[in-house]
C-alpha atoms as a PDB file:
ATOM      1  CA  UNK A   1     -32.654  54.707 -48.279  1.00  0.00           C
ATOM      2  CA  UNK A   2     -30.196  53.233 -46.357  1.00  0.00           C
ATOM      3  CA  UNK A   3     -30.488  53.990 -42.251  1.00  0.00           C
ATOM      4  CA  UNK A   4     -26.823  53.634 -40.076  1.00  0.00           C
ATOM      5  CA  UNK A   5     -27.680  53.228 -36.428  1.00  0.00           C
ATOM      6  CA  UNK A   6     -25.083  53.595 -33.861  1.00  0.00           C
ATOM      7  CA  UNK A   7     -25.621  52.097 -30.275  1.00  0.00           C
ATOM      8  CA  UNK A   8     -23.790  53.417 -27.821  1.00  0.00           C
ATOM      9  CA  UNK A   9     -23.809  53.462 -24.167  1.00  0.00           C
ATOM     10  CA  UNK A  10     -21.579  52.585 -21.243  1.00  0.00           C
ATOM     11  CA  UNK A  11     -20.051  48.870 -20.798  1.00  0.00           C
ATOM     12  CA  UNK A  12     -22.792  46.571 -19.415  1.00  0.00           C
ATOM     13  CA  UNK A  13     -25.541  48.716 -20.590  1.00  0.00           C
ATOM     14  CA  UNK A  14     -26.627  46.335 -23.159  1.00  0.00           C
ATOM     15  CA  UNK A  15     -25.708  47.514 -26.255  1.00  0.00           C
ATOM     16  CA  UNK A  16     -24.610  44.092 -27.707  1.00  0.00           C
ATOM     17  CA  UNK A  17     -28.297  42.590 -26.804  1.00  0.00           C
ATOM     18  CA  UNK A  18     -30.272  45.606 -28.292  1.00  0.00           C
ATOM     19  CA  UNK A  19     -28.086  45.547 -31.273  1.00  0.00           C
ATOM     20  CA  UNK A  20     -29.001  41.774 -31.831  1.00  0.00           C
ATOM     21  CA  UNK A  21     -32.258  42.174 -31.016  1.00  0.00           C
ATOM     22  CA  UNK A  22     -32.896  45.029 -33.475  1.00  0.00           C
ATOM     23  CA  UNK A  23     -30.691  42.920 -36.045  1.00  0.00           C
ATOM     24  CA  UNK A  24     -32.884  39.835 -35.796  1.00  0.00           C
ATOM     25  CA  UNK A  25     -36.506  41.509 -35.655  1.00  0.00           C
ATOM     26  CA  UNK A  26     -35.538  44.399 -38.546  1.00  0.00           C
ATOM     27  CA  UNK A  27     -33.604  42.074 -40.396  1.00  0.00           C
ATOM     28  CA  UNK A  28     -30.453  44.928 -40.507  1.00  0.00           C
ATOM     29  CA  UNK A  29     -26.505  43.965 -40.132  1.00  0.00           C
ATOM     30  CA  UNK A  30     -24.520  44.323 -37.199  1.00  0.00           C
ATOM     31  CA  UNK A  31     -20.770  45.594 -37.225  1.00  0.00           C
ATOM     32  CA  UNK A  32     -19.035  45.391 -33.473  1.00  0.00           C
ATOM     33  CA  UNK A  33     -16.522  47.352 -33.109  1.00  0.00           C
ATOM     34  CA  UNK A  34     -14.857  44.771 -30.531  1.00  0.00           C
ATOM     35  CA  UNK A  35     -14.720  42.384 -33.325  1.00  0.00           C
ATOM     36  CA  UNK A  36     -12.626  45.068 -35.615  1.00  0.00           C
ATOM     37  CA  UNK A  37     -10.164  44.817 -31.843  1.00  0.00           C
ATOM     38  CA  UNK A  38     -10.199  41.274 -32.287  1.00  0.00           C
ATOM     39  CA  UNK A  39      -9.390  41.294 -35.852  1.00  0.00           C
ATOM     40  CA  UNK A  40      -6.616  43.274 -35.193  1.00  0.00           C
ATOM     41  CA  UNK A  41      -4.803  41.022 -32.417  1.00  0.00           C
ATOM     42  CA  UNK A  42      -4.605  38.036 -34.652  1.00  0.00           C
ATOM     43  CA  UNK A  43      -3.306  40.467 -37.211  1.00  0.00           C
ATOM     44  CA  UNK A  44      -0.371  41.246 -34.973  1.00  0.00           C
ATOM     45  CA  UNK A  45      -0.421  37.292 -34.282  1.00  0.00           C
ATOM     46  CA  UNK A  46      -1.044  37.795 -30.634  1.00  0.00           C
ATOM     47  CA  UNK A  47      -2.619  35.218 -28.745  1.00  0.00           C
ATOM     48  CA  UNK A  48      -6.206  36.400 -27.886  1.00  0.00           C
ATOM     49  CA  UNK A  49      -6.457  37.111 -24.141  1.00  0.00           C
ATOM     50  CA  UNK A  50      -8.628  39.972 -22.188  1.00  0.00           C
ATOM     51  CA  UNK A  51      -5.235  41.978 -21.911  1.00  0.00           C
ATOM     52  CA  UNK A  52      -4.430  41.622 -25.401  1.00  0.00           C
ATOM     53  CA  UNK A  53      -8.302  42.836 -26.291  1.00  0.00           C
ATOM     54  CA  UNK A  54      -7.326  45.524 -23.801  1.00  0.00           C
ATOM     55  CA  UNK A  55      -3.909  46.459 -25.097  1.00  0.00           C
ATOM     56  CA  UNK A  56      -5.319  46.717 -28.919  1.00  0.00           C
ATOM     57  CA  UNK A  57      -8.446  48.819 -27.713  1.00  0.00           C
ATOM     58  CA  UNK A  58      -5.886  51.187 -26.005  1.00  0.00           C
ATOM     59  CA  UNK A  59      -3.573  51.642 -28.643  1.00  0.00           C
ATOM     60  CA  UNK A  60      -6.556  52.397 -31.155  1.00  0.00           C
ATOM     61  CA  UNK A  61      -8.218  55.007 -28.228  1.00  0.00           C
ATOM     62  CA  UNK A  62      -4.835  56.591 -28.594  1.00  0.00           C
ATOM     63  CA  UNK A  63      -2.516  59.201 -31.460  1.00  0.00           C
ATOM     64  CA  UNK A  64      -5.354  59.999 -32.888  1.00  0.00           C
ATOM     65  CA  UNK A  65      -5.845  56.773 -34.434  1.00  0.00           C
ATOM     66  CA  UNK A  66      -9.927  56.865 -33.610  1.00  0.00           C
ATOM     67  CA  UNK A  67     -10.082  57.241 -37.189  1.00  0.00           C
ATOM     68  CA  UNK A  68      -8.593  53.710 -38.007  1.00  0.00           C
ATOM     69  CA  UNK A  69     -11.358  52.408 -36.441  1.00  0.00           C
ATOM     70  CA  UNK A  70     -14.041  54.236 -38.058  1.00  0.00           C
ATOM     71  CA  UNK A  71     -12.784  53.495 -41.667  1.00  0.00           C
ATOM     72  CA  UNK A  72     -12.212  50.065 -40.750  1.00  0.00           C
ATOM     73  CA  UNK A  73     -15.890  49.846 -39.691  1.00  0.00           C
ATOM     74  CA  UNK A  74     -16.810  51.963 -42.801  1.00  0.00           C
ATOM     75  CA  UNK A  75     -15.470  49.548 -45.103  1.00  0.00           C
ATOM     76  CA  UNK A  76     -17.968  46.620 -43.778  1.00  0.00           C
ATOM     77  CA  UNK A  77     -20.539  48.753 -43.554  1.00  0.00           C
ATOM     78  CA  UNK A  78     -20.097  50.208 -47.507  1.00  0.00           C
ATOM     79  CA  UNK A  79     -20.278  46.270 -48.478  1.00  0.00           C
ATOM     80  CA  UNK A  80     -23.524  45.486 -47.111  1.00  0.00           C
ATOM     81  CA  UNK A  81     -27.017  45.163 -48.977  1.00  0.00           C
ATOM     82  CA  UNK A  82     -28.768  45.354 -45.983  1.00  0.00           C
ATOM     83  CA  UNK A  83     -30.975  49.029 -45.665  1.00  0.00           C
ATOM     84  CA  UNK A  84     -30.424  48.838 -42.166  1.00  0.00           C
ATOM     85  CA  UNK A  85     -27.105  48.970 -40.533  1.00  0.00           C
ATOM     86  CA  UNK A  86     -26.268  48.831 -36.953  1.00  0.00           C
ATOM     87  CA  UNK A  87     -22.618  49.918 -35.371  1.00  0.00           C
ATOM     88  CA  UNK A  88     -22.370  48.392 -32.181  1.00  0.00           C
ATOM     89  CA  UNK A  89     -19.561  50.221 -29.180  1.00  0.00           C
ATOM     90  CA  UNK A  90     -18.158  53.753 -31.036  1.00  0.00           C
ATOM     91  CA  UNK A  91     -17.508  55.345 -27.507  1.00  0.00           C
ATOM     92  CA  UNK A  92     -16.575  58.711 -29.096  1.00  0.00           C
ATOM     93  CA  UNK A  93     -17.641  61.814 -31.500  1.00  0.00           C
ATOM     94  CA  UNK A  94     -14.711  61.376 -33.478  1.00  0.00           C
ATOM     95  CA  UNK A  95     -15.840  57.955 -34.849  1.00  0.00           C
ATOM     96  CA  UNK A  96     -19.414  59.225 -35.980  1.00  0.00           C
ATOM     97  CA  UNK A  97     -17.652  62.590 -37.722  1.00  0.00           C
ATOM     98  CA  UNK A  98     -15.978  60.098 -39.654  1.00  0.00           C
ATOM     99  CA  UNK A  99     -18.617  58.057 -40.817  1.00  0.00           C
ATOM    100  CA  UNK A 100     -20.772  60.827 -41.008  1.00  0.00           C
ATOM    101  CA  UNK A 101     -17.684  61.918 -43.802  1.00  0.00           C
ATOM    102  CA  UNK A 102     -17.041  59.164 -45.538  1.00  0.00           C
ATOM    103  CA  UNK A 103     -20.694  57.482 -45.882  1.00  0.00           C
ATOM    104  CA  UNK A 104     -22.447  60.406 -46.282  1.00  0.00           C
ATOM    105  CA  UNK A 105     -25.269  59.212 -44.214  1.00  0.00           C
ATOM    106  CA  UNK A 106     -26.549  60.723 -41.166  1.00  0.00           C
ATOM    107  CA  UNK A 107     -26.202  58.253 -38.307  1.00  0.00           C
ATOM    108  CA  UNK A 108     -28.934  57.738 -35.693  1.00  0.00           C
ATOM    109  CA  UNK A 109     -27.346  57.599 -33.061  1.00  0.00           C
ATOM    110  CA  UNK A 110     -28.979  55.223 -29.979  1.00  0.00           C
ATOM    111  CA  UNK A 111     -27.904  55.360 -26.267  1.00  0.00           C
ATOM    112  CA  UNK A 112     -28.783  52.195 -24.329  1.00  0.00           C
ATOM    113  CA  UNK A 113     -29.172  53.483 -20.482  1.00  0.00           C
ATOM    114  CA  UNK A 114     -29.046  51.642 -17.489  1.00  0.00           C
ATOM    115  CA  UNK A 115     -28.103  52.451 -14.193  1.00  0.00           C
ATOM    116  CA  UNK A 116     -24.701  51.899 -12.416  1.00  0.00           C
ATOM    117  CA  UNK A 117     -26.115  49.807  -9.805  1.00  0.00           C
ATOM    118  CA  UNK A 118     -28.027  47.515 -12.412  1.00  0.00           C
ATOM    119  CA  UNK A 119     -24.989  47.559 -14.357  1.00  0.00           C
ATOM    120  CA  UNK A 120     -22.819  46.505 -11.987  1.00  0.00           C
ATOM    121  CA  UNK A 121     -24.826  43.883 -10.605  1.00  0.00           C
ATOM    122  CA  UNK A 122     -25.256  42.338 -13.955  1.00  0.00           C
ATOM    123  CA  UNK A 123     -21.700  42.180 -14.739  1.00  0.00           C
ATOM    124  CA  UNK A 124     -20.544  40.419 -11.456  1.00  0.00           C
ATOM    125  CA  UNK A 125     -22.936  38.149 -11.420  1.00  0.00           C
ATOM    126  CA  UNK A 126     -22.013  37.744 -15.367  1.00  0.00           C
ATOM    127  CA  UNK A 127     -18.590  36.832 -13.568  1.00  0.00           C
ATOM    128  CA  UNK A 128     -16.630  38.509 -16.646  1.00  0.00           C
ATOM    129  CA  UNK A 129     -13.583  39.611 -14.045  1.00  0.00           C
ATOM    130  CA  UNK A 130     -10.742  38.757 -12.767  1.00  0.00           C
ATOM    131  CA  UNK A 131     -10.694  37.882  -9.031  1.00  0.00           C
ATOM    132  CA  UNK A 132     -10.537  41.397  -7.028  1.00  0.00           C
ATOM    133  CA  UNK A 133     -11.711  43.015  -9.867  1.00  0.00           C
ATOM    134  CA  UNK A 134     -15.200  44.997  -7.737  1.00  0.00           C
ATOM    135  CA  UNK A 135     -17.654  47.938  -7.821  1.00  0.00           C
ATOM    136  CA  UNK A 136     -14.613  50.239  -7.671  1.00  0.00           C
ATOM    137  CA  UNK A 137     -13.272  48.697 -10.813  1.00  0.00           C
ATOM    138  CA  UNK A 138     -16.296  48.949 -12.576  1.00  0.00           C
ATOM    139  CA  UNK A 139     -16.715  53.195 -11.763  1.00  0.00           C
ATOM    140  CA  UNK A 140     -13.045  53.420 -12.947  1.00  0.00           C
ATOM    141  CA  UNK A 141     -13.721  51.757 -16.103  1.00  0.00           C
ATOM    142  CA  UNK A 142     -16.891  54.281 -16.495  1.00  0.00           C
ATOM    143  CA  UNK A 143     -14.583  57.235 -15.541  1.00  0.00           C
ATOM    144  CA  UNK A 144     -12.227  55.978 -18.119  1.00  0.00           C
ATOM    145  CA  UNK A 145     -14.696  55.627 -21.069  1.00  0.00           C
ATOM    146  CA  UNK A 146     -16.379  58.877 -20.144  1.00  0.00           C
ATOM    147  CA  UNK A 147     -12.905  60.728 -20.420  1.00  0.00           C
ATOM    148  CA  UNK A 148     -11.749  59.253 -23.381  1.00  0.00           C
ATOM    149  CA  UNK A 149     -15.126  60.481 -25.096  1.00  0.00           C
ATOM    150  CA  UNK A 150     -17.813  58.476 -24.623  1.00  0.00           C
ATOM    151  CA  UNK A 151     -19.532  61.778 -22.232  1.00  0.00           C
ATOM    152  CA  UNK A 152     -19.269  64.096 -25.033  1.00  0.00           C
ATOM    153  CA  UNK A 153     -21.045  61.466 -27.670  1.00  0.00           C
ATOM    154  CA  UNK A 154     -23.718  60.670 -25.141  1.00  0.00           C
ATOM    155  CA  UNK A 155     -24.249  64.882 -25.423  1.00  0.00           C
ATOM    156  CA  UNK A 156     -25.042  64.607 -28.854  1.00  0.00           C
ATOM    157  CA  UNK A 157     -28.990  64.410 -30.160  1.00  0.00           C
ATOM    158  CA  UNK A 158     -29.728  61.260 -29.903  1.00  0.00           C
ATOM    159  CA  UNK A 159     -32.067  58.470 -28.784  1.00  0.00           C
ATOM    160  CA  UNK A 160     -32.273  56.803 -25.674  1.00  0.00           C
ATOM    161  CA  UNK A 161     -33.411  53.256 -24.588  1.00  0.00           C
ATOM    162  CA  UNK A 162     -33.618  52.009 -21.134  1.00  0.00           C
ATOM    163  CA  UNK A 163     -31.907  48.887 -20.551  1.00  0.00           C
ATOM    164  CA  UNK A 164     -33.089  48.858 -16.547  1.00  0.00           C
ATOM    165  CA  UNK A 165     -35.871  45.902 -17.086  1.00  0.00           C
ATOM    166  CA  UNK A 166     -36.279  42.625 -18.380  1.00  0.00           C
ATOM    167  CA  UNK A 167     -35.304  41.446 -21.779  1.00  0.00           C
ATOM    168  CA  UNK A 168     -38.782  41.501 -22.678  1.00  0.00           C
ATOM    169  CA  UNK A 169     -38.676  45.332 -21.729  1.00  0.00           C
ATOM    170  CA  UNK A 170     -35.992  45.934 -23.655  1.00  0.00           C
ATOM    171  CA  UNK A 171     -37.901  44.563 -26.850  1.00  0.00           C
ATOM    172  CA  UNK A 172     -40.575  46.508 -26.027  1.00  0.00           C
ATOM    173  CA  UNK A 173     -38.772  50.051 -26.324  1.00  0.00           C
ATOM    174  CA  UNK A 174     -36.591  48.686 -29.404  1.00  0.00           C
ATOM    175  CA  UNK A 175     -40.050  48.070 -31.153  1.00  0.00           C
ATOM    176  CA  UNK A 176     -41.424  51.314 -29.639  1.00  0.00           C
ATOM    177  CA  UNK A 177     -38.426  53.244 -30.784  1.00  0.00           C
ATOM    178  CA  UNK A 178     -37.474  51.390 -34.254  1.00  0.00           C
ATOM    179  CA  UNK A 179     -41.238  52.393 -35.311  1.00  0.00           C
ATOM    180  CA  UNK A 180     -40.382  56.256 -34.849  1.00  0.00           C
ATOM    181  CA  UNK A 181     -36.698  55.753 -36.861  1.00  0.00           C
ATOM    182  CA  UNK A 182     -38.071  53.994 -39.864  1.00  0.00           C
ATOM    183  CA  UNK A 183     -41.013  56.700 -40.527  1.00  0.00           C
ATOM    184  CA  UNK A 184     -37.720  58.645 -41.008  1.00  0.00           C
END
């Protein structure tokens, strides 16, 4: 039987790097939902910049249009052969109700953890900002996801991975955690 995994977690928590991780060693398919964003800027012919990524991601966070993104990710996932499938960055309940609707399938839902501080530290010295962009940036961007509903989803029974360590750590509690999931 097919298993749908859904990492979530706040930016910079490694969700991206657990997802490929799992990918590679459980030989499952990754869907990122940043690459549906992307997808839809060069549909609207926009030149890809960070505040065109931004401006798309906004506009699908908003009118109720959390949906769009969920049956857009829905019809990749429906395609694949794969018996494992991993969703990489749904930041809200609404986009695993859907899924949950429309698949069928009960998603296992994963929360990579970290820290702020670690977090933090890893994405300024990852350099991904614009100049003046700082630690106060960083807790509005939290504040931000967490409103918009990434708090509630990270209420929801779940799993949890901590993403504090090394890479090799990380691997660790993927294996650790992956072992428990596919006994399901």
């Amino acid at each position: 039987m097919k298993k749908l995994i859904i990492i979530t977690g706040l930016p910079g928590s490694g969700k991206s790097a657990a997802a490929e991780m799992m990918a590679k060693k459980y030989n499952a398919k990754i869907y990122h939902t940043g690459d549906i964003i992307r997808e839809e800027v060069k549909k609207r012919k926009l030149e890809y910049t960070p505040e065109n990524d931004k401006k798309v991601a906004e506009w699908f966070h908003s009118g109720n249009r959390e949906k769009i993104l969920a049956e857009r990710a829905w019809n990749k996932v429906k395609r694949t052969k794969k018996n494992i499938i991993i969703l990489e960055g749904f930041r809200n309940v609404e986009n695993v109700r859907h899924i949950e609707d429309v698949s069928g399938l009960n998603p296992i839902i994963i929360e990579v953890k970290v820290p702020f501080q670690i977090r933090a530290k890893r994405e300024l010295e990852r350099r991904r900002f614009k100049k003046g962009e700082n630690i106060t940036y960083l807790k509005r961007r939290d504040k931000k996801e967490l409103q918009r509903g990434l708090a509630y989803l990270l209420r929801l029974d779940k799993y949890e991975i901590d993403n504090s360590g090394t890479l090799k750590d990380l691997e660790k509690a993927i294996d650790k955690l992956m072992k428990q999931i596919l006994k399901r």
